[in-house]
N, C-alpha and C. Protein backbone atom coordinates (compact mmCIF):
# COMPACT_ATOMS: atom_id res chain seq x y z
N UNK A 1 8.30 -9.75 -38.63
CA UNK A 1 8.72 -11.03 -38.06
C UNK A 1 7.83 -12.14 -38.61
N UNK A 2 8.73 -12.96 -38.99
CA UNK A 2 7.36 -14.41 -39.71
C UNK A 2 7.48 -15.31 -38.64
N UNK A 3 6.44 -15.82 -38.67
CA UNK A 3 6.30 -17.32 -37.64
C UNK A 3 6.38 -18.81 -38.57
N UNK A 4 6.93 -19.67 -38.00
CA UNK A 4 6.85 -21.01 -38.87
C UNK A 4 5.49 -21.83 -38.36
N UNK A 5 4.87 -21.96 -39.83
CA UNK A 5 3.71 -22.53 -39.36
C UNK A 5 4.23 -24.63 -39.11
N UNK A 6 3.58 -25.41 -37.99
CA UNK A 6 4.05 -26.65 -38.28
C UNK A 6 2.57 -27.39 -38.33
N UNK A 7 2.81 -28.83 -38.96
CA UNK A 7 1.65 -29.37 -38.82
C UNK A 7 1.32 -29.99 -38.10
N UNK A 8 0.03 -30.87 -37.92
CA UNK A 8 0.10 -31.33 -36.19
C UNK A 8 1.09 -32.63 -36.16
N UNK A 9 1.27 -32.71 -37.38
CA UNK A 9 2.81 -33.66 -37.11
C UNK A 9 4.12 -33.57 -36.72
N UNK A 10 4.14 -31.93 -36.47
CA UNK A 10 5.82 -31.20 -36.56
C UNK A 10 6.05 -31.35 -37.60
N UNK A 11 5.48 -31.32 -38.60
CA UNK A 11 6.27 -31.42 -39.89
C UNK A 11 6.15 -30.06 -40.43
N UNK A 12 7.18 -28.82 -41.21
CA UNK A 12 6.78 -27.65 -41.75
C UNK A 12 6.16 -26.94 -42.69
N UNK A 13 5.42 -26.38 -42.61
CA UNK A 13 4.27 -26.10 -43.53
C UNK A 13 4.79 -24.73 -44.18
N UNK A 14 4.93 -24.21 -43.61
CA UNK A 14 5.20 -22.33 -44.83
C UNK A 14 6.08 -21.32 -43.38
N UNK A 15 5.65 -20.41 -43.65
CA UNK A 15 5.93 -19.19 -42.81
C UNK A 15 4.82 -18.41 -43.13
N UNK A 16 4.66 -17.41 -41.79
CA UNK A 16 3.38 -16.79 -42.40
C UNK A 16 4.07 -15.29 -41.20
N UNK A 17 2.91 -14.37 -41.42
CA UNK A 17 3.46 -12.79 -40.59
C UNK A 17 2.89 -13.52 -39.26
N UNK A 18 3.16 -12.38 -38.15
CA UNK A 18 2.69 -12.33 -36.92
C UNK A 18 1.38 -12.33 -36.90
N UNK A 19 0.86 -10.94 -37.67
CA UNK A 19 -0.56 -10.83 -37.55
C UNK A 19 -1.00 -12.27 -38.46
N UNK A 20 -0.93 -12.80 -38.52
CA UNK A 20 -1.06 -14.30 -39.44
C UNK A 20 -1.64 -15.33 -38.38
N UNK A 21 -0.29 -14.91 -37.72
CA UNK A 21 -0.36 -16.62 -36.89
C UNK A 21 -1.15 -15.78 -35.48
N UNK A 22 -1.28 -14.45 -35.25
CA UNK A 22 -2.18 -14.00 -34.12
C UNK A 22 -3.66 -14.51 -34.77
N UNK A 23 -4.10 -14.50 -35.64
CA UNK A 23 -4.85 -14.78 -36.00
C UNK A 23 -5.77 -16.49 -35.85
N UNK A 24 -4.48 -16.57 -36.35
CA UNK A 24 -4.81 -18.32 -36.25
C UNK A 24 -5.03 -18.28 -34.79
N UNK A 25 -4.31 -18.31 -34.02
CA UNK A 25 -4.89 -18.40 -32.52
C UNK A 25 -6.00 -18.32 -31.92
N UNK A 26 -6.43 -16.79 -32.53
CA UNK A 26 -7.59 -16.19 -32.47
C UNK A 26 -8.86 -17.23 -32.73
N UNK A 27 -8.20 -18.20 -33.40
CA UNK A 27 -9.45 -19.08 -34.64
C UNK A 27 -9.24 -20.39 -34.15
N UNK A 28 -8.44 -20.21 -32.75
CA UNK A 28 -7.89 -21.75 -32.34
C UNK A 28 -7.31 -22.93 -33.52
N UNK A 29 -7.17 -22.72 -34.63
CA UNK A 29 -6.63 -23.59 -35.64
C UNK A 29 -5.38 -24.00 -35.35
N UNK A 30 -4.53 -22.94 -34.47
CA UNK A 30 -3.27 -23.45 -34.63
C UNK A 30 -3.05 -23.15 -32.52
N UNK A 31 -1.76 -23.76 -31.72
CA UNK A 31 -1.59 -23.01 -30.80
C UNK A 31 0.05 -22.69 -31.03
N UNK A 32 0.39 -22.21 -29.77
CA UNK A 32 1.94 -22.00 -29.58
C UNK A 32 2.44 -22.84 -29.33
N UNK A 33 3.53 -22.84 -30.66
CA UNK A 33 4.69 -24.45 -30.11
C UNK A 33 5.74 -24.16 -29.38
N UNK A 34 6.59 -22.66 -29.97
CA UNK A 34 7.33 -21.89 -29.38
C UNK A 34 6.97 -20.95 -29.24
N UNK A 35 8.24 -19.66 -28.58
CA UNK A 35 7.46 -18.45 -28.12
C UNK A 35 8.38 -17.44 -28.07
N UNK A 36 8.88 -15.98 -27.99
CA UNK A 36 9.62 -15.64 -27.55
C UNK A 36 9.63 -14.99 -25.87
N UNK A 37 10.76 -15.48 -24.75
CA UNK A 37 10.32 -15.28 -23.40
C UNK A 37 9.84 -13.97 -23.57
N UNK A 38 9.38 -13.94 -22.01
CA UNK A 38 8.67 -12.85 -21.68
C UNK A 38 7.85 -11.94 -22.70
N UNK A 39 7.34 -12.06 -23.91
CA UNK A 39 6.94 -11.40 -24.51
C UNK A 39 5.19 -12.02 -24.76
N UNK A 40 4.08 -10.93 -24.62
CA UNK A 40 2.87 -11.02 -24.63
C UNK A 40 2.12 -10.58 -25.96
N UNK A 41 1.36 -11.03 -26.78
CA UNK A 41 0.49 -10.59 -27.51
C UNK A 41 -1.20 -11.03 -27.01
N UNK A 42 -2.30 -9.95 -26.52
CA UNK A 42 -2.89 -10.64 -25.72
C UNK A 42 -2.62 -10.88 -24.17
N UNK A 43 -3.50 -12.80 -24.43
CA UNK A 43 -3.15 -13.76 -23.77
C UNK A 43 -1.99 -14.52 -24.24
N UNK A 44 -1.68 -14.19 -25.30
CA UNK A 44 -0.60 -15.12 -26.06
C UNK A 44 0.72 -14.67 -26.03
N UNK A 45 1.87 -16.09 -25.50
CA UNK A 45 3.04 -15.77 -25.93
C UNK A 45 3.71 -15.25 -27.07
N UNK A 46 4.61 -14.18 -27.26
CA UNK A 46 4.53 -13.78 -28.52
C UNK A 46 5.04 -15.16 -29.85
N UNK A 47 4.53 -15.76 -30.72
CA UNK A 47 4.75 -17.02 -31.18
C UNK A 47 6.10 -16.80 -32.14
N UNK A 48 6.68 -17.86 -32.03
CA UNK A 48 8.22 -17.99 -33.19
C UNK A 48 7.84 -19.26 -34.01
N UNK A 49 6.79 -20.03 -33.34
CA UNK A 49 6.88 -21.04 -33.96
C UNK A 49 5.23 -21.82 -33.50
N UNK A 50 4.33 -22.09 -34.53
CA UNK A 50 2.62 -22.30 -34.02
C UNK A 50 2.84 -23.60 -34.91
N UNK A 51 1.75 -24.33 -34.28
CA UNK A 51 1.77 -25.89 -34.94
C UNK A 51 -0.27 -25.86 -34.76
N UNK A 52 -0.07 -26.35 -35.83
CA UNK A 52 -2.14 -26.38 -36.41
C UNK A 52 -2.68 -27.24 -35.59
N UNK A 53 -3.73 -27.31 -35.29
CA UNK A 53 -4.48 -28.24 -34.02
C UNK A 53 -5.23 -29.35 -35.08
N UNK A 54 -5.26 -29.37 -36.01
CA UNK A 54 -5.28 -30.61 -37.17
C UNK A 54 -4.86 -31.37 -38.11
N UNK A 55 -4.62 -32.04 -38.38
CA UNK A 55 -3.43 -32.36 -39.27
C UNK A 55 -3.92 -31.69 -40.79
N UNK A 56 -3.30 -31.30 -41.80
CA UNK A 56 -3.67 -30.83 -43.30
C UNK A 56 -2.62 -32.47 -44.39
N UNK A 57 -3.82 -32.87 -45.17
CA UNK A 57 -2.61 -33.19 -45.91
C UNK A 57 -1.84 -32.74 -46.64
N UNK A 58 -1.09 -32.96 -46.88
CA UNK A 58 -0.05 -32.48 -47.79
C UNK A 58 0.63 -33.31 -48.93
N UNK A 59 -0.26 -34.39 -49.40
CA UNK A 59 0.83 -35.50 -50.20
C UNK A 59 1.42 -34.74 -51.79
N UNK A 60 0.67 -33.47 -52.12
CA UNK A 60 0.59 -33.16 -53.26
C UNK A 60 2.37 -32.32 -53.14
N UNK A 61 2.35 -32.29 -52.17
CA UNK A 61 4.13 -31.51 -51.91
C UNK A 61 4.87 -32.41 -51.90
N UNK A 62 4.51 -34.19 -51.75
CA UNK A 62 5.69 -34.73 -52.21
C UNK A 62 6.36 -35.51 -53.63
N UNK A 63 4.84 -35.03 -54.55
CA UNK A 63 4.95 -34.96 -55.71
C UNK A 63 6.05 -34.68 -56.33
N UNK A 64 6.21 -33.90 -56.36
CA UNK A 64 6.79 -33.03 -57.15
C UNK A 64 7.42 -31.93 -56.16
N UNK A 65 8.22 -30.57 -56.92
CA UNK A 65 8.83 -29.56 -56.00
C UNK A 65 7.82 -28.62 -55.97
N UNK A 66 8.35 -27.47 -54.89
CA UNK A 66 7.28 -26.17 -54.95
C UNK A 66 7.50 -25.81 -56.80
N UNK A 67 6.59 -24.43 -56.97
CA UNK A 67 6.58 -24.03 -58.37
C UNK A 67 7.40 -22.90 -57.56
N UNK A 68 7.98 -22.92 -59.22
CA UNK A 68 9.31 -21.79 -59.35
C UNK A 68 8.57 -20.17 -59.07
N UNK A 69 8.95 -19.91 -58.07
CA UNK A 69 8.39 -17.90 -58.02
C UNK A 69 10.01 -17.20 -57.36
N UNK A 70 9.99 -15.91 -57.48
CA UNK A 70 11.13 -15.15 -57.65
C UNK A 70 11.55 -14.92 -56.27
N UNK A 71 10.25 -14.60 -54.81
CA UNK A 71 10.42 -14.64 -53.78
C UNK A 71 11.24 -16.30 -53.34
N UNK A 72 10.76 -17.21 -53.77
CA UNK A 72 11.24 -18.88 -53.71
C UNK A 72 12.71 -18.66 -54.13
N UNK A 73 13.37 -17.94 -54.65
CA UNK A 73 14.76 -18.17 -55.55
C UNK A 73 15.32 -17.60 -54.53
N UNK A 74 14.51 -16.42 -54.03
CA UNK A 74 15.69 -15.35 -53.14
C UNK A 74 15.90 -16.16 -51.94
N UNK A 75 14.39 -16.99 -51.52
CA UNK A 75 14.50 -17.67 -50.30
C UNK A 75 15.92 -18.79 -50.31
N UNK A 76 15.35 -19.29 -51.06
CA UNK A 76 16.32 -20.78 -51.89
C UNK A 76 18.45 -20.40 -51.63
N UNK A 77 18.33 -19.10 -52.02
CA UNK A 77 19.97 -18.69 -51.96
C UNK A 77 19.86 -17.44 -50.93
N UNK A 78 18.96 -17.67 -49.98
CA UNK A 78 19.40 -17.42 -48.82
C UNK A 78 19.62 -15.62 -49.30
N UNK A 79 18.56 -14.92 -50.18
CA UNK A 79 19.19 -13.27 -50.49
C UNK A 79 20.54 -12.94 -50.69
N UNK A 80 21.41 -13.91 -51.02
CA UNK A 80 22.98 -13.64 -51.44
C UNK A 80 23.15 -13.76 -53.26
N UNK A 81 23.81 -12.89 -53.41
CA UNK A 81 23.99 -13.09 -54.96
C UNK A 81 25.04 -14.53 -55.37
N UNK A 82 24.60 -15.00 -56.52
CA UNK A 82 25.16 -16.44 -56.90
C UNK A 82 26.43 -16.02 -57.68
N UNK A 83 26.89 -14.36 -57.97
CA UNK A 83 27.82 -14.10 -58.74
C UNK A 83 28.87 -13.84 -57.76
N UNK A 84 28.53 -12.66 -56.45
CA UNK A 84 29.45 -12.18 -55.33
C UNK A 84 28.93 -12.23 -54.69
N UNK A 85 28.15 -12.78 -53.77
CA UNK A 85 27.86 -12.70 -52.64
C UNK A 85 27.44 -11.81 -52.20
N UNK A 86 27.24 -10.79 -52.80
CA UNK A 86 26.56 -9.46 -51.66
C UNK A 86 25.06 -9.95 -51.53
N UNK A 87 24.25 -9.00 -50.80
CA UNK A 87 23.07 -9.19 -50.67
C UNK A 87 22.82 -9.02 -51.69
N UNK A 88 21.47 -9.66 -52.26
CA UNK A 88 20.66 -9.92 -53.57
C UNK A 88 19.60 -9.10 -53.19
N UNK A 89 18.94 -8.47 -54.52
CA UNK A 89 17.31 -7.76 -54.78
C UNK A 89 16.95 -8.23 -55.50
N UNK A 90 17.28 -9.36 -56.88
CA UNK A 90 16.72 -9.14 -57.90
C UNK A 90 17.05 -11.15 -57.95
N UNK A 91 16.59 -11.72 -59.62
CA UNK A 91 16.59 -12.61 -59.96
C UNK A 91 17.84 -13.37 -61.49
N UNK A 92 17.95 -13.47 -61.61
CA UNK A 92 18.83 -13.60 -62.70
C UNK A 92 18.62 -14.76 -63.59
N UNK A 93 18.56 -14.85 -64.93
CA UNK A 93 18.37 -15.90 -65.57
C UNK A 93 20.05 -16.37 -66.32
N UNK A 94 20.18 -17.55 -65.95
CA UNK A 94 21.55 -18.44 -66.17
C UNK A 94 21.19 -18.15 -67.55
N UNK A 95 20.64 -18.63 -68.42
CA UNK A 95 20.48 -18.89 -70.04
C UNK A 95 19.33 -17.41 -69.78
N UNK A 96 19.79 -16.22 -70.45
CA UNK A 96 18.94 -15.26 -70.93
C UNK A 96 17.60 -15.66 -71.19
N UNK A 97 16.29 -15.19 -70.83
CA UNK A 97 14.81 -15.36 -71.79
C UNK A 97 15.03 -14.70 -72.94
N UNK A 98 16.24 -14.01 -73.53
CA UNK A 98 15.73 -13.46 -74.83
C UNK A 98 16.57 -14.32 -75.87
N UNK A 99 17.03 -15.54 -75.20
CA UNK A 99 17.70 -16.47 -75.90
C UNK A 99 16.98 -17.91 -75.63
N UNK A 100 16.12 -17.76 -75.07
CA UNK A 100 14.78 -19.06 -74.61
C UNK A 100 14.84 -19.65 -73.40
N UNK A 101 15.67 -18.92 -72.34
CA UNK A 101 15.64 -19.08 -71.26
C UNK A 101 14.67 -19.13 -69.86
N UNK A 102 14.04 -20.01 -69.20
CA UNK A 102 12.91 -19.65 -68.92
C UNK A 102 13.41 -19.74 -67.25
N UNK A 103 11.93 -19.05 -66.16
CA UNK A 103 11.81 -19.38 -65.34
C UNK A 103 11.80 -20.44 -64.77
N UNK A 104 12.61 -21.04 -64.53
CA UNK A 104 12.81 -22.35 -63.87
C UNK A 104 14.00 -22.48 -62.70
N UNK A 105 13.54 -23.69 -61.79
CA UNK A 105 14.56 -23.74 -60.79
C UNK A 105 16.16 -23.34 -60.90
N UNK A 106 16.32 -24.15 -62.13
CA UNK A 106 17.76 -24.40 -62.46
C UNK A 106 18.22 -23.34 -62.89
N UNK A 107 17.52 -22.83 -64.13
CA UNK A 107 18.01 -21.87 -64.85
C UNK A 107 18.19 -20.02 -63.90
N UNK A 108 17.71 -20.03 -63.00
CA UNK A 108 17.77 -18.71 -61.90
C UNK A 108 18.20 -18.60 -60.74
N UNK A 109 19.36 -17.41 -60.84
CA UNK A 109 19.65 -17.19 -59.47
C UNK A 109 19.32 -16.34 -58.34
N UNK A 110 19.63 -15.68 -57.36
CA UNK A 110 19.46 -14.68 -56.68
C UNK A 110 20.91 -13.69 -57.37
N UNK A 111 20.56 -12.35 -57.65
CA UNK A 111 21.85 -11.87 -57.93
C UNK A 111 21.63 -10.23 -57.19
N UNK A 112 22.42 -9.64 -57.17
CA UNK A 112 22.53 -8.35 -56.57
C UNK A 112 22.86 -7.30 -57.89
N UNK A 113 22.24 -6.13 -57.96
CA UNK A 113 21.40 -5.11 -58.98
C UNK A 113 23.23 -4.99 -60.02
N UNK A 114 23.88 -4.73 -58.85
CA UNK A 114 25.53 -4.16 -60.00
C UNK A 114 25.65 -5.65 -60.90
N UNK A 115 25.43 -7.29 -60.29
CA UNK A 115 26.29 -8.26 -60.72
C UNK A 115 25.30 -8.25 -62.06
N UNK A 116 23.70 -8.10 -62.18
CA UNK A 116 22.91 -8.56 -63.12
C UNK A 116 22.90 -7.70 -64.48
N UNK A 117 23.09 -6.46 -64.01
CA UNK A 117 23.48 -5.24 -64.54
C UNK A 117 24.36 -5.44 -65.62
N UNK A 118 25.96 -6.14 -64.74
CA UNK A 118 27.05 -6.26 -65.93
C UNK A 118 26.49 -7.20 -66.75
N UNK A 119 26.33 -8.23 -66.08
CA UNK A 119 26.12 -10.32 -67.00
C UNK A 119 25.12 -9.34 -67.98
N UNK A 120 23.90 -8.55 -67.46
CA UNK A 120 23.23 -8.47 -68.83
C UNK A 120 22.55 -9.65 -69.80
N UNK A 121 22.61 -9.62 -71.39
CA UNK A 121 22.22 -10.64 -72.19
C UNK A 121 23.16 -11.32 -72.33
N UNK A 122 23.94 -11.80 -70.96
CA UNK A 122 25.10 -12.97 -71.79
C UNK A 122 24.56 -14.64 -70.61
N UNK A 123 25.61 -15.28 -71.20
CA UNK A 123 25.13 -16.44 -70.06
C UNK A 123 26.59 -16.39 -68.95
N UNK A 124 26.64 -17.04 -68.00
CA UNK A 124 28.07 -16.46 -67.25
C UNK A 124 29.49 -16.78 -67.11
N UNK A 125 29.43 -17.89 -68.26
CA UNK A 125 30.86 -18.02 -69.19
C UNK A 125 31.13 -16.79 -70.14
N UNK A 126 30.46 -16.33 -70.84
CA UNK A 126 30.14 -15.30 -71.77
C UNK A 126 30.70 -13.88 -71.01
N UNK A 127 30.24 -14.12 -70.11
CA UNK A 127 30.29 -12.51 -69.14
C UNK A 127 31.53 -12.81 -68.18
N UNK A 128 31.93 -14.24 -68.18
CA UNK A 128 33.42 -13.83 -66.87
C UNK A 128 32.79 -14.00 -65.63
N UNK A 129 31.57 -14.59 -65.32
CA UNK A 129 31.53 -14.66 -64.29
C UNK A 129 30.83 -15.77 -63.28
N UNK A 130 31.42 -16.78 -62.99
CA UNK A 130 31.34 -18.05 -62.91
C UNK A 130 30.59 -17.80 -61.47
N UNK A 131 28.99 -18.79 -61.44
CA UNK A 131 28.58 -19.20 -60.78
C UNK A 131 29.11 -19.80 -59.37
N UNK A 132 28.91 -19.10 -57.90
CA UNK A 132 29.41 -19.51 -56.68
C UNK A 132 28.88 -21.19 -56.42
N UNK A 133 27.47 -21.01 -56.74
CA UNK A 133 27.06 -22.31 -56.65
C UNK A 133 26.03 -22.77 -57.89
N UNK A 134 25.53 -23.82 -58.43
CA UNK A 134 25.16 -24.01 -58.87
C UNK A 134 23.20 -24.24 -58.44
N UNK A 135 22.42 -23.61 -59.14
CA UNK A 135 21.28 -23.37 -59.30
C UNK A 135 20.28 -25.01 -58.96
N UNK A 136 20.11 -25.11 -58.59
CA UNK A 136 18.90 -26.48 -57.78
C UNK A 136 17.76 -26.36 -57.26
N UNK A 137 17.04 -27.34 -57.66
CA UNK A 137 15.34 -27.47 -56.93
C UNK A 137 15.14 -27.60 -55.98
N UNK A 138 14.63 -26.39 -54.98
CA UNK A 138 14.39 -26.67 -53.25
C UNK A 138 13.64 -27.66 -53.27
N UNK A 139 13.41 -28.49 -51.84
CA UNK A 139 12.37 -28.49 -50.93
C UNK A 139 11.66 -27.92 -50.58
N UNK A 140 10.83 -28.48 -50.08
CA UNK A 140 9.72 -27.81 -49.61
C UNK A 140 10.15 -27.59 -48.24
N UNK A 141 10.50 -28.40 -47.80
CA UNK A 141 10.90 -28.18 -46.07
C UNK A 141 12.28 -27.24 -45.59
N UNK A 142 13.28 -27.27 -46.67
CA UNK A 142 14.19 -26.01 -47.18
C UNK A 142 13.07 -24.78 -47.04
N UNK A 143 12.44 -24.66 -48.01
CA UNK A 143 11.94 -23.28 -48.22
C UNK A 143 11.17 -22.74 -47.42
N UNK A 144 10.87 -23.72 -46.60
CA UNK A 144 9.69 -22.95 -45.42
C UNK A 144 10.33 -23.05 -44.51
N UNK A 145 11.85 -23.56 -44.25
CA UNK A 145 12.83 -23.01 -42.91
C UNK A 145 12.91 -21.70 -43.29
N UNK A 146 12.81 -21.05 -44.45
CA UNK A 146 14.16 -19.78 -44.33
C UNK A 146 13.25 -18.48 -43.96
């Protein structure tokens, strides 16, 4: 179970595990914003949702987007494949890397093991198999809802 970490602004910061945010408690850094009823860890409600007892800045996140990682892609399309929709395991590159395709927002999807399997070294005009949605740069506040 992950907890959403918030800042002391309500504004969203990441997700982190249980033992994460038990922790933080532990360290008073953060308390309970939400909770699930009746449930105890401790003294503590079991948390769904902890907000930091200081503010952190953050201006460097409105720079620019998060950096591209493979867990971020799966988050980003929600673990559904961008070819069929089934659940996704894996990553997929729109333009092949063995054709200079790189890790980047745009260029990767979430895809599921049979769809990546077929596409292979093609791009997905090439292979017949047209993109559900098109590939885009999260948020930051996207990516730390999911």
């Amino acid at each position: 179970m992950d907890v959403l970490v918030l800042n002391a602004d309500l504004g969203p910061l990441h997700r982190v595990s249980l033992r994460h945010a038990v922790r933080m408690l532990v360290r008073r850094v953060a308390e309970v914003h939400e909770a699930t009823p009746d449930r105890l860890i401790g003294v503590w409600p079991m948390p769904t949702v902890v907000r930091l007892t200081s503010y952190v800045v953050t201006r460097w996140r409105h720079s620019r987007g998060p950096a591209w990682s493979r867990a971020g892609v799966l988050a980003r399309d929600a673990r559904r494949c961008g070819y069929c929709g089934r659940a996704a395991s894996t990553v997929d590159h729109v333009l092949p890397r063995s054709r200079g395709g790189a890790n980047t927002w745009l260029n990767t999807v979430a895809a599921c093991g049979g769809c990546n399997q077929r596409k292979g070294d093609r791009t997905p005009s090439e292979a017949r198999m047209p993109l559900r949605t098109a590939p885009a740069v999260p948020t930051w506040a996207a990516l730390s809802l999911r």
